[in-house]
C-alpha atoms as a PDB file:
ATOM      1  CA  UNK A   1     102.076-107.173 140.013  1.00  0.00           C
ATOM      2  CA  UNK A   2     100.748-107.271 136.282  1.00  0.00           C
ATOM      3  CA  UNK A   3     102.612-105.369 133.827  1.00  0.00           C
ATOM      4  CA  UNK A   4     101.520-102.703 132.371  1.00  0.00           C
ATOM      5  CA  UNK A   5     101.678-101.499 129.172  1.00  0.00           C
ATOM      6  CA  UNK A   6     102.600 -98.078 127.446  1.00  0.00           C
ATOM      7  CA  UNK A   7      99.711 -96.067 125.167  1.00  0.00           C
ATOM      8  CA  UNK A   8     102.107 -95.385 123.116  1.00  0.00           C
ATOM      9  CA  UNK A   9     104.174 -97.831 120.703  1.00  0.00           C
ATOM     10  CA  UNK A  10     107.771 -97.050 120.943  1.00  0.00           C
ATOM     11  CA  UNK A  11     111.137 -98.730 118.964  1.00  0.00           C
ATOM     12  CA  UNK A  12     112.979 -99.841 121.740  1.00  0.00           C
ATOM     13  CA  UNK A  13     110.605 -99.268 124.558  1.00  0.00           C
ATOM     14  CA  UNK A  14     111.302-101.664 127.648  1.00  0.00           C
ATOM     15  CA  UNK A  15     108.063-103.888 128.338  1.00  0.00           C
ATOM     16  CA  UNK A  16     110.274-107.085 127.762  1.00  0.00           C
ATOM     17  CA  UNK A  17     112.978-105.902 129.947  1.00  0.00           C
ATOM     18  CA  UNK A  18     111.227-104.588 133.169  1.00  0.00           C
ATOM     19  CA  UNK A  19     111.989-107.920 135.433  1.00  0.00           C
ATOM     20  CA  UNK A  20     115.077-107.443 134.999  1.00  0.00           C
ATOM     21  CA  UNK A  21     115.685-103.848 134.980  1.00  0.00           C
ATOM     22  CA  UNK A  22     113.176-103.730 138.186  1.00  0.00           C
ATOM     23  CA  UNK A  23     115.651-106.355 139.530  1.00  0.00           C
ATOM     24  CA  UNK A  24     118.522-104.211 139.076  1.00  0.00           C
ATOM     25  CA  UNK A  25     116.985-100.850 140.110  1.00  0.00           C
ATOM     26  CA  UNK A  26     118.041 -99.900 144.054  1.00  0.00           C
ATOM     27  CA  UNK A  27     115.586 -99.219 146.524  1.00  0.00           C
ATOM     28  CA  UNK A  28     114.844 -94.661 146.914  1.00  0.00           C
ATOM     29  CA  UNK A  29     112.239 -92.438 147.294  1.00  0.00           C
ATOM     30  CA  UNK A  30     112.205 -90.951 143.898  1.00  0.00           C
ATOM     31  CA  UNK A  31     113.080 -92.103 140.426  1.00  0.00           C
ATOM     32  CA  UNK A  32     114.339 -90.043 137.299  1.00  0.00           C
ATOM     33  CA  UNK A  33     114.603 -91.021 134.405  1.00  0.00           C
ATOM     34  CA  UNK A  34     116.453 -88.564 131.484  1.00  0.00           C
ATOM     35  CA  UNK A  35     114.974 -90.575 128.510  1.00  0.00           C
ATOM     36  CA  UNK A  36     111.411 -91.679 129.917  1.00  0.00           C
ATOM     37  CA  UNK A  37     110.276 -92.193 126.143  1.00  0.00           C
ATOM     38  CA  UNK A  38     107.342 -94.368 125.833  1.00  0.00           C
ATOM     39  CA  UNK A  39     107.353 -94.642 130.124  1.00  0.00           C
ATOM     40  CA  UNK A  40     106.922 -98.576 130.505  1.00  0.00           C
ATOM     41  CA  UNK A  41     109.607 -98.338 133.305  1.00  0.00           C
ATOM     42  CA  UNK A  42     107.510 -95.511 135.189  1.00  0.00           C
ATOM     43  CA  UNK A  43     104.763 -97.276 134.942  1.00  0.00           C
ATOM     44  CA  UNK A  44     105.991-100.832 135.869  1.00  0.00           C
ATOM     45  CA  UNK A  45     107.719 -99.567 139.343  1.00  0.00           C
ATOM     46  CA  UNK A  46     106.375 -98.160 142.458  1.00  0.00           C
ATOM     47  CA  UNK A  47     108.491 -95.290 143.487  1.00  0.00           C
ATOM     48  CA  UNK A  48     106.638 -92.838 145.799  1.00  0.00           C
ATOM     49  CA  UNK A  49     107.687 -89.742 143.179  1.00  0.00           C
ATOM     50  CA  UNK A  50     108.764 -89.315 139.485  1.00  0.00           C
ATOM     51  CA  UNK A  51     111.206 -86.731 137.770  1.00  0.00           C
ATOM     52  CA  UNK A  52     110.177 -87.879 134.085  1.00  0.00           C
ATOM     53  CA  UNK A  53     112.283 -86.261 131.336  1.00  0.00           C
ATOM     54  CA  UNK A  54     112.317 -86.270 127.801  1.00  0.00           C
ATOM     55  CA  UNK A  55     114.464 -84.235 124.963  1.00  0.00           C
ATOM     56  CA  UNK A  56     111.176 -84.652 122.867  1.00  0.00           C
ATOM     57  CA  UNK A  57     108.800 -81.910 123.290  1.00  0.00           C
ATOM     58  CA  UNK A  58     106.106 -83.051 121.776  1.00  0.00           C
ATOM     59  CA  UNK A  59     106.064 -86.422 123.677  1.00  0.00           C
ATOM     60  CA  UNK A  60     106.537 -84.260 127.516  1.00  0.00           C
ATOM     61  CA  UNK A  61     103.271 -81.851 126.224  1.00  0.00           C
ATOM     62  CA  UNK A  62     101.247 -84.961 125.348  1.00  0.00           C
ATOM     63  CA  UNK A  63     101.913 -86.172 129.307  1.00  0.00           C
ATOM     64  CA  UNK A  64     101.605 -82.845 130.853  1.00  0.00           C
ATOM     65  CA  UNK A  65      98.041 -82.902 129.377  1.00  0.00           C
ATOM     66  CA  UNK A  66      97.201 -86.335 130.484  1.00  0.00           C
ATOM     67  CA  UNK A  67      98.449 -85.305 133.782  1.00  0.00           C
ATOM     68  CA  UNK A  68      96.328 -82.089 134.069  1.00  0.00           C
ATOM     69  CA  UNK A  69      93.172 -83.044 131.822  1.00  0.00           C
ATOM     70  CA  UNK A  70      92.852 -86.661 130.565  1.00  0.00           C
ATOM     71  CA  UNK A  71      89.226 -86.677 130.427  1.00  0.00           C
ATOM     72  CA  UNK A  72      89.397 -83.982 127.181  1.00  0.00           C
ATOM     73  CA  UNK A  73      92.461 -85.034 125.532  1.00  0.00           C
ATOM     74  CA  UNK A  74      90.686 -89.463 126.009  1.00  0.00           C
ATOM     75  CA  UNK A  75      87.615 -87.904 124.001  1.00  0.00           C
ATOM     76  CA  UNK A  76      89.648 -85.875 121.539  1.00  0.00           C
ATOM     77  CA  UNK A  77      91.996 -88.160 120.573  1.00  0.00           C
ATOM     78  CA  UNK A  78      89.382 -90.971 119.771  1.00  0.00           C
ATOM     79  CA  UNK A  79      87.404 -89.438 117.209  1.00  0.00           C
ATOM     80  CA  UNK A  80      90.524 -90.000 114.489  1.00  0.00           C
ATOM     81  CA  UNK A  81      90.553 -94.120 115.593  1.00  0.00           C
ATOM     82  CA  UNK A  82      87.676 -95.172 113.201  1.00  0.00           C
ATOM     83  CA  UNK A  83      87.934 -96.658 109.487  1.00  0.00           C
ATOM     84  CA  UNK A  84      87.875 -93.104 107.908  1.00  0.00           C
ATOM     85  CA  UNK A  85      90.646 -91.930 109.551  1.00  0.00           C
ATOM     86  CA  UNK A  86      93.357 -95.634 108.811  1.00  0.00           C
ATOM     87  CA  UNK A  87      93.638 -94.719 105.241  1.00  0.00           C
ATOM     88  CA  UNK A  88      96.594 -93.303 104.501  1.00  0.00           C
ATOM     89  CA  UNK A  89      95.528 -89.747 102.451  1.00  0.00           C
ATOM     90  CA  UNK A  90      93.810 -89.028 105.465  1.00  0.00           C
ATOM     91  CA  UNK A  91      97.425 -90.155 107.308  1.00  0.00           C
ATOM     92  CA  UNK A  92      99.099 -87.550 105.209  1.00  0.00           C
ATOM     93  CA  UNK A  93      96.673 -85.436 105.879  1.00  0.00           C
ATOM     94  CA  UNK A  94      97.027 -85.326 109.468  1.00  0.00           C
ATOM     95  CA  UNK A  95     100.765 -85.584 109.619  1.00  0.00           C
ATOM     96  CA  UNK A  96     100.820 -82.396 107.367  1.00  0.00           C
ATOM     97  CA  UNK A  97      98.334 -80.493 109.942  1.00  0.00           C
ATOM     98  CA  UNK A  98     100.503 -81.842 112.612  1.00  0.00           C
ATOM     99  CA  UNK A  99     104.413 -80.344 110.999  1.00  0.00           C
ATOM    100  CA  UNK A 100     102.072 -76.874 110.482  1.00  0.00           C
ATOM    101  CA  UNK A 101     100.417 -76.532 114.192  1.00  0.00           C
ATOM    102  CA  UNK A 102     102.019 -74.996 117.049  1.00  0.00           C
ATOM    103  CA  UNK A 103      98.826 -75.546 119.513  1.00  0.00           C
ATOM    104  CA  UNK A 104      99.710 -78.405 122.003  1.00  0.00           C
ATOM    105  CA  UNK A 105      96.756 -79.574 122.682  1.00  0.00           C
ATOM    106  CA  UNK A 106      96.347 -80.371 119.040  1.00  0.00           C
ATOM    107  CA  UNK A 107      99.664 -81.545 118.255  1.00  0.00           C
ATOM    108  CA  UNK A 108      99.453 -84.319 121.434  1.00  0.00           C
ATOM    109  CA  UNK A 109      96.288 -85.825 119.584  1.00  0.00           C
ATOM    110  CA  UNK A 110      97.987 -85.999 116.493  1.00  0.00           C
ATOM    111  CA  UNK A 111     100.798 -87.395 118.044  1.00  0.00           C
ATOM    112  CA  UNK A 112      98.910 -90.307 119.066  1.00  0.00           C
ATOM    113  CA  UNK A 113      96.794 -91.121 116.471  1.00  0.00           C
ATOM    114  CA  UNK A 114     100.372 -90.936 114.617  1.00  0.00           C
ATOM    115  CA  UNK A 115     102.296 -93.316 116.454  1.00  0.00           C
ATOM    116  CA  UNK A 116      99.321 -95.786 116.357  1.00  0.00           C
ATOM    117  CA  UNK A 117      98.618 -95.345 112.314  1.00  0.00           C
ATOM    118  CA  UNK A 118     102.073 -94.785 111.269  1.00  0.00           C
ATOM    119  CA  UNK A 119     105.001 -97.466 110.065  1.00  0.00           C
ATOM    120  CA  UNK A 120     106.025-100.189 113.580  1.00  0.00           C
ATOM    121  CA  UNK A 121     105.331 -97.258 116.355  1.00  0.00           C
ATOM    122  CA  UNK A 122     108.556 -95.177 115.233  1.00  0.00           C
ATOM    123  CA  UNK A 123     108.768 -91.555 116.230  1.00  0.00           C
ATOM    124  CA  UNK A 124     111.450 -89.689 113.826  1.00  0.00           C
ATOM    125  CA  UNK A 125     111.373 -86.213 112.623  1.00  0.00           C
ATOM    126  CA  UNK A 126     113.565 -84.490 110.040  1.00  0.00           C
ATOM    127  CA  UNK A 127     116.543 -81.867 110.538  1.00  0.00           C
ATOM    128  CA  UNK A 128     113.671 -79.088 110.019  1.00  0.00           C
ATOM    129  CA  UNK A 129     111.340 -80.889 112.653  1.00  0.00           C
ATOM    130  CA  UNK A 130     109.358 -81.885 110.554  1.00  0.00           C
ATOM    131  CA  UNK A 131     106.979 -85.746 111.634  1.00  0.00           C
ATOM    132  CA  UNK A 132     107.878 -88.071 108.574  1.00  0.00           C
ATOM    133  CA  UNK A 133     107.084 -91.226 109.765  1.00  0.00           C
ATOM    134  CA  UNK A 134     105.379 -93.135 106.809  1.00  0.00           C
ATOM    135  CA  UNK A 135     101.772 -94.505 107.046  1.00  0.00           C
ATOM    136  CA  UNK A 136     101.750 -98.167 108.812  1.00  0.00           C
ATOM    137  CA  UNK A 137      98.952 -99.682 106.959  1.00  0.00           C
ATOM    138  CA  UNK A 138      97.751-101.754 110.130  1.00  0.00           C
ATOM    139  CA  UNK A 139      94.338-103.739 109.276  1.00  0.00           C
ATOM    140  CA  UNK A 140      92.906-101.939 112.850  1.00  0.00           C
ATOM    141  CA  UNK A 141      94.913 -99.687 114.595  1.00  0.00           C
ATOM    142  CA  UNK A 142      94.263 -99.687 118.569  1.00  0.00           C
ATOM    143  CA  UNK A 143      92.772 -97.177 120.650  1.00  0.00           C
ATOM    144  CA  UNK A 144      94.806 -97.216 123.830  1.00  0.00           C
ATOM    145  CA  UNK A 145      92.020 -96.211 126.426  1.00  0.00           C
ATOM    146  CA  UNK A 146      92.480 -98.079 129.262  1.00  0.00           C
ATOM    147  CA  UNK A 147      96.163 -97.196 129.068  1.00  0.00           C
ATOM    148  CA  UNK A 148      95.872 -93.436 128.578  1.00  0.00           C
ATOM    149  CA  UNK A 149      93.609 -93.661 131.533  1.00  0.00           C
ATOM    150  CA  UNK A 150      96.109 -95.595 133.705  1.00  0.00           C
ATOM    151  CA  UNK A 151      98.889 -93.185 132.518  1.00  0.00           C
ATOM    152  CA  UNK A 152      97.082 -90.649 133.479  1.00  0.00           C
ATOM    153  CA  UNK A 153      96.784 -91.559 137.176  1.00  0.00           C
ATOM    154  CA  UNK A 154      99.883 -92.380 138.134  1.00  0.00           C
ATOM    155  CA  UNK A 155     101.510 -89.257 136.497  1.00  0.00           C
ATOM    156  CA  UNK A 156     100.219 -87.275 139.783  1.00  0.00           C
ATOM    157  CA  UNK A 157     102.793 -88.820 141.312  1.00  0.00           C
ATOM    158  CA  UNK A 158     105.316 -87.388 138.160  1.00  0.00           C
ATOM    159  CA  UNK A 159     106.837 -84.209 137.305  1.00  0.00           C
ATOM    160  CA  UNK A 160     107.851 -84.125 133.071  1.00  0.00           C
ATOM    161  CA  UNK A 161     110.696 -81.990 132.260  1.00  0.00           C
ATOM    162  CA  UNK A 162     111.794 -81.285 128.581  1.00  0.00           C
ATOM    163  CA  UNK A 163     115.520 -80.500 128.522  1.00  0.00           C
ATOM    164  CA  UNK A 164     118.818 -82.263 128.038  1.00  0.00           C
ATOM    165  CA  UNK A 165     120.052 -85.361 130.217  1.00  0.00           C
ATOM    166  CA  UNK A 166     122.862 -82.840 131.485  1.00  0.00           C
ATOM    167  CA  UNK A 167     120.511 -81.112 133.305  1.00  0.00           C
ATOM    168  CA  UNK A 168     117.743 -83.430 134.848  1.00  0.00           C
ATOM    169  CA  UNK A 169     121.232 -85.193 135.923  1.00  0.00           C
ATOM    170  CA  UNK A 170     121.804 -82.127 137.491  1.00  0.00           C
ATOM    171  CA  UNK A 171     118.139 -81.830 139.288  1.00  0.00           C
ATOM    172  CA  UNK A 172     118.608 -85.107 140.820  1.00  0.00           C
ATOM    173  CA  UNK A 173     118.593 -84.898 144.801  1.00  0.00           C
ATOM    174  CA  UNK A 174     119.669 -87.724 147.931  1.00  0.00           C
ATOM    175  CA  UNK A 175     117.332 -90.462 147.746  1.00  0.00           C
ATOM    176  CA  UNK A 176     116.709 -90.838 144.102  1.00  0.00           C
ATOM    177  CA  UNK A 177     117.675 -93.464 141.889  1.00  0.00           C
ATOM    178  CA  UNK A 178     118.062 -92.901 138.081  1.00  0.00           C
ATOM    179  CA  UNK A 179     117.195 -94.647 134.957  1.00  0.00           C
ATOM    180  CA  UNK A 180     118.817 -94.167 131.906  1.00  0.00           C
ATOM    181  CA  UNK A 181     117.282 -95.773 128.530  1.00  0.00           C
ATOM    182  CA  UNK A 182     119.140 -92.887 125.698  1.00  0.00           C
ATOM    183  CA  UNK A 183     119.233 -93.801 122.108  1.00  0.00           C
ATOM    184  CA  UNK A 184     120.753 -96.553 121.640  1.00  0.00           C
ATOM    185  CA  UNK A 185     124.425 -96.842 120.436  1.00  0.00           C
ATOM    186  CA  UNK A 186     123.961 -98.083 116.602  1.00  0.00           C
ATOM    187  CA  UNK A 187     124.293-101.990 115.514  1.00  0.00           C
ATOM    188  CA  UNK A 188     125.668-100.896 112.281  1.00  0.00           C
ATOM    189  CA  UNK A 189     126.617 -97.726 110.435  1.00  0.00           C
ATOM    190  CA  UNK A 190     123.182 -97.516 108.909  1.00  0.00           C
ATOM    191  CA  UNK A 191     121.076 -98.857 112.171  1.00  0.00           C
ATOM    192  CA  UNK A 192     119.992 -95.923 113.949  1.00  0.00           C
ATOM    193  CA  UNK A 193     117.414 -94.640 115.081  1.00  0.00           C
ATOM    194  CA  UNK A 194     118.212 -91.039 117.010  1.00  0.00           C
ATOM    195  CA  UNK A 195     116.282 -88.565 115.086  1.00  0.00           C
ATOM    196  CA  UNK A 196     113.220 -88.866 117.283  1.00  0.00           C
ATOM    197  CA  UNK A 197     113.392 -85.629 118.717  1.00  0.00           C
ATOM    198  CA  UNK A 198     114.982 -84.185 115.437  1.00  0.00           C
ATOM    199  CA  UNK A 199     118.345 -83.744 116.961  1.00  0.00           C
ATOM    200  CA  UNK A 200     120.892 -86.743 116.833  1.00  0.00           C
ATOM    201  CA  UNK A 201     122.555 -88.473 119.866  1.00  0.00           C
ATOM    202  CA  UNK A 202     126.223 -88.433 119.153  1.00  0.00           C
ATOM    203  CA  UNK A 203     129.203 -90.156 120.484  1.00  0.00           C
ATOM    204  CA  UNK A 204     130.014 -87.511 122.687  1.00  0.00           C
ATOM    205  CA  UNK A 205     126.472 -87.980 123.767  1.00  0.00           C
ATOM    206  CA  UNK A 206     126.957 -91.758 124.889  1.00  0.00           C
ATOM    207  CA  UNK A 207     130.797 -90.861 126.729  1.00  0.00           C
ATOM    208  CA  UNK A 208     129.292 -87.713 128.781  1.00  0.00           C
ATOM    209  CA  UNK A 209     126.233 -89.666 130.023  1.00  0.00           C
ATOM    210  CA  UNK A 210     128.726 -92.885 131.232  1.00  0.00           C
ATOM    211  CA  UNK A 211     130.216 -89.558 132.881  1.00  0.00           C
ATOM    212  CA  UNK A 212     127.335 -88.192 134.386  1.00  0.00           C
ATOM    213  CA  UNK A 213     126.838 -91.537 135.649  1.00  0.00           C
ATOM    214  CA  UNK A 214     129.783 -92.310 137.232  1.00  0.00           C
ATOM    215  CA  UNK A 215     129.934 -89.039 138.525  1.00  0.00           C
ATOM    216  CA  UNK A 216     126.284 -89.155 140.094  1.00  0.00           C
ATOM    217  CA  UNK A 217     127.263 -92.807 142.062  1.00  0.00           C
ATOM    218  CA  UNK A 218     130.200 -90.744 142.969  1.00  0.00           C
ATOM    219  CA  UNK A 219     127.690 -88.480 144.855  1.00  0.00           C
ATOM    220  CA  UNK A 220     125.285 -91.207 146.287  1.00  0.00           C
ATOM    221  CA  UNK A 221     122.528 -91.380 143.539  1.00  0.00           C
ATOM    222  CA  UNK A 222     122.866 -94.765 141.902  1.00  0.00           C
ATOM    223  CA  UNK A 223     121.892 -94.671 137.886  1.00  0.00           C
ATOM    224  CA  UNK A 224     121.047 -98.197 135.734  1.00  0.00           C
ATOM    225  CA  UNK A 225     121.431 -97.511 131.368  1.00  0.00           C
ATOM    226  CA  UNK A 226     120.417 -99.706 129.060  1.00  0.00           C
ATOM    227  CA  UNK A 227     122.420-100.297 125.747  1.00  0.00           C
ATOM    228  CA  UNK A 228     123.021-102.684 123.226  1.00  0.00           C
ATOM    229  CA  UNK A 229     125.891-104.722 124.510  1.00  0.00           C
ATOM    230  CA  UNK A 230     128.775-103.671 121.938  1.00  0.00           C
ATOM    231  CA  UNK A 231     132.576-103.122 122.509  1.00  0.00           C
ATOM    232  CA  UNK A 232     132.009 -99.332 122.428  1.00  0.00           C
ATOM    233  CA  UNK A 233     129.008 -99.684 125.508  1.00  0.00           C
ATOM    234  CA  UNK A 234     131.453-102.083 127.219  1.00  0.00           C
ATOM    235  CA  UNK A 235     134.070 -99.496 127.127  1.00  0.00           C
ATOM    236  CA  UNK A 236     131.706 -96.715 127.553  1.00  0.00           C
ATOM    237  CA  UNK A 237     130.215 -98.324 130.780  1.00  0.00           C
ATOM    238  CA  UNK A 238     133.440-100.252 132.263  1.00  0.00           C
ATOM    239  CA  UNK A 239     132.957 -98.489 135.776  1.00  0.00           C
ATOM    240  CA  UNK A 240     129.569-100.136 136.168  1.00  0.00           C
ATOM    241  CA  UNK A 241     128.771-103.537 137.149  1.00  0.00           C
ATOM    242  CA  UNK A 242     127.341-105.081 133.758  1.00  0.00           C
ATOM    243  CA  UNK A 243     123.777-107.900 133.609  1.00  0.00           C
ATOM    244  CA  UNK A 244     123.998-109.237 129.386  1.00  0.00           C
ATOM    245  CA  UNK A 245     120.357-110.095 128.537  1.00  0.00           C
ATOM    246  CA  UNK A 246     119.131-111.208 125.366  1.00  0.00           C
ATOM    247  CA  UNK A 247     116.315-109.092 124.289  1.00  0.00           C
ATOM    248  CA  UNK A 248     114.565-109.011 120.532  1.00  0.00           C
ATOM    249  CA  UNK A 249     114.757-106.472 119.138  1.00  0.00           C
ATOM    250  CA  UNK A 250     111.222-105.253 116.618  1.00  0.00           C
ATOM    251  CA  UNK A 251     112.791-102.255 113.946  1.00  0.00           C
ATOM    252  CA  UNK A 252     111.998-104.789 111.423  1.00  0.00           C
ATOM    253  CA  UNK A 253     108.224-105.367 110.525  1.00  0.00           C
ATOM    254  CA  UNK A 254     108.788-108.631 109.232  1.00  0.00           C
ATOM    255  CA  UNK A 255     108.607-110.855 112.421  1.00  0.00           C
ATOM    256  CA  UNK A 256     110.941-113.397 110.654  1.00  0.00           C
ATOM    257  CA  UNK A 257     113.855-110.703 111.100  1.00  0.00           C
ATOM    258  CA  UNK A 258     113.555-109.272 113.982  1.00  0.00           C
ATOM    259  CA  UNK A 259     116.846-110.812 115.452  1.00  0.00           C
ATOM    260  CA  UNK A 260     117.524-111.367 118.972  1.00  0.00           C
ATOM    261  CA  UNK A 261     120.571-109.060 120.258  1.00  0.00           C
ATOM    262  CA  UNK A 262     122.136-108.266 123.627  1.00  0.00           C
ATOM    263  CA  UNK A 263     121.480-105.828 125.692  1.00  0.00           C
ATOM    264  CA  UNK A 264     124.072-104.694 128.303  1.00  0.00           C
ATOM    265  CA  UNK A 265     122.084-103.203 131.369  1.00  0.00           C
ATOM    266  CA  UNK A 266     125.036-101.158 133.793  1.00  0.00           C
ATOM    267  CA  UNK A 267     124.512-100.165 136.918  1.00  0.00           C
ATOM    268  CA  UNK A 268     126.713 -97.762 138.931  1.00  0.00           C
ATOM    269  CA  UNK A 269     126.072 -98.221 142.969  1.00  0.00           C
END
């Protein structure tokens, strides 16, 4: 099967990793995942159903709507992808209508046309919610089409929650198999990126979800996370039978430092 890639640019999304996370996922009826973020796991698997969650509201509205009207959000969204619109006043301009609008049908088009103008496809708020992701200065920022369209078909097979991990952990039934891709446990001190939905994801975060885990296998609903292999994740995650892949990793725009690092993929069966 051809992979198949997101609409959406995403730090950390999993298009390099799906062999071997589709390797590692068991065989069931349904899958969930609590962190679906860009999707390129949904979309690279062939489960008969979806439970699709995300802590991110603005991300779950944008996929409700290509669930329930792609055809009007496709035609919307395109008119900001021309040359007047990848300047970076107009940029500001946006973003600034964006952090004032509570309508989401407009917010998911600006949401797009953000993650494909703004700085290497992050998606980071501030602690008053407000977008303030720089301006990317890409030569010709791409118009996903195809892939919104694609997206948009096989979420009929998807239901998209927006709440915490506790509690689509909580919604999952016999039969399904979970996914688990949360922020990422930081390299360093200063390398993190967990502000994408304007909340962090704390320690306590990372130990209850190895607990959620261990307690869903407990219950006959096997879950896979992916993490950056560190002593704390090994720790975190020593109930689970742990795969080490090398994976590079793109925060940095310069392609000359984006360093390859490990990631630890655990799976609890």
């Amino acid at each position: 099967m051809k992979k198949q890639r997101a609409f959406l640019k995403w730090a950390g999304g999993k298009y390099g990793l799906i062999d071997d996370i589709s390797e590692l996922l068991p065989q069931g009826d349904r899958l969930v995942e609590p962190f679906v973020g860009a999707g390129s796991v949904f979309l690279n698997t062939d489960f008969k159903q979806y439970l699709l969650n995300d802590v991110n509201q603005d991300l779950i509205n944008l996929y409700q709507l290509l669930k329930s009207d792609a055809a009007s959000y496709i035609t919307e969204a395109s008119k900001l992808f021309n040359p007047d619109g990848n300047v970076s006043e107009r940029y500001y301009d946006v973003r600034q209508q964006f952090n004032d609008s509570s309508d989401p049908f407009e917010r998911s088009v600006f949401f797009l046309y953000m993650n494909r103008h703004g700085y290497n496809g992050l998606c980071r708020y501030n602690l008053k919610g407000g977008y303030n992701v720089p301006f990317g200065r890409y030569k010709k920022p791409y118009f996903p089409e195809a892939e919104l369209w694609q997206f948009a078909e096989k979420s009929q097979r998807a239901t998209f929650t927006n709440q915490c991990f506790r509690e689509t952990f909580k919604q999952a039934r016999a039969g399904d198999v979970i996914y688990c891709d949360p922020p990422y446990a930081p390299l360093s001190p200063t390398a993190s990126f967990t502000s994408y939905s304007g909340q962090g994801f704390k320690l306590i975060d990372q130990q209850d979800l190895a607990q959620v885990a261990e307690q869903a296998r407990a219950n006959k609903k096997p879950v896979l996370i992916s993490n950056h292999d560190l002593p704390l994740t090994r720790d975190l995650y020593q109930q689970a039978e742990l795969t080490i892949k090398p994976v590079k990793r793109t925060i940095s725009q310069k392609a000359g430092k984006r360093l390859k690092v490990n990631e630890v993929l655990a799976l609890y069966k």
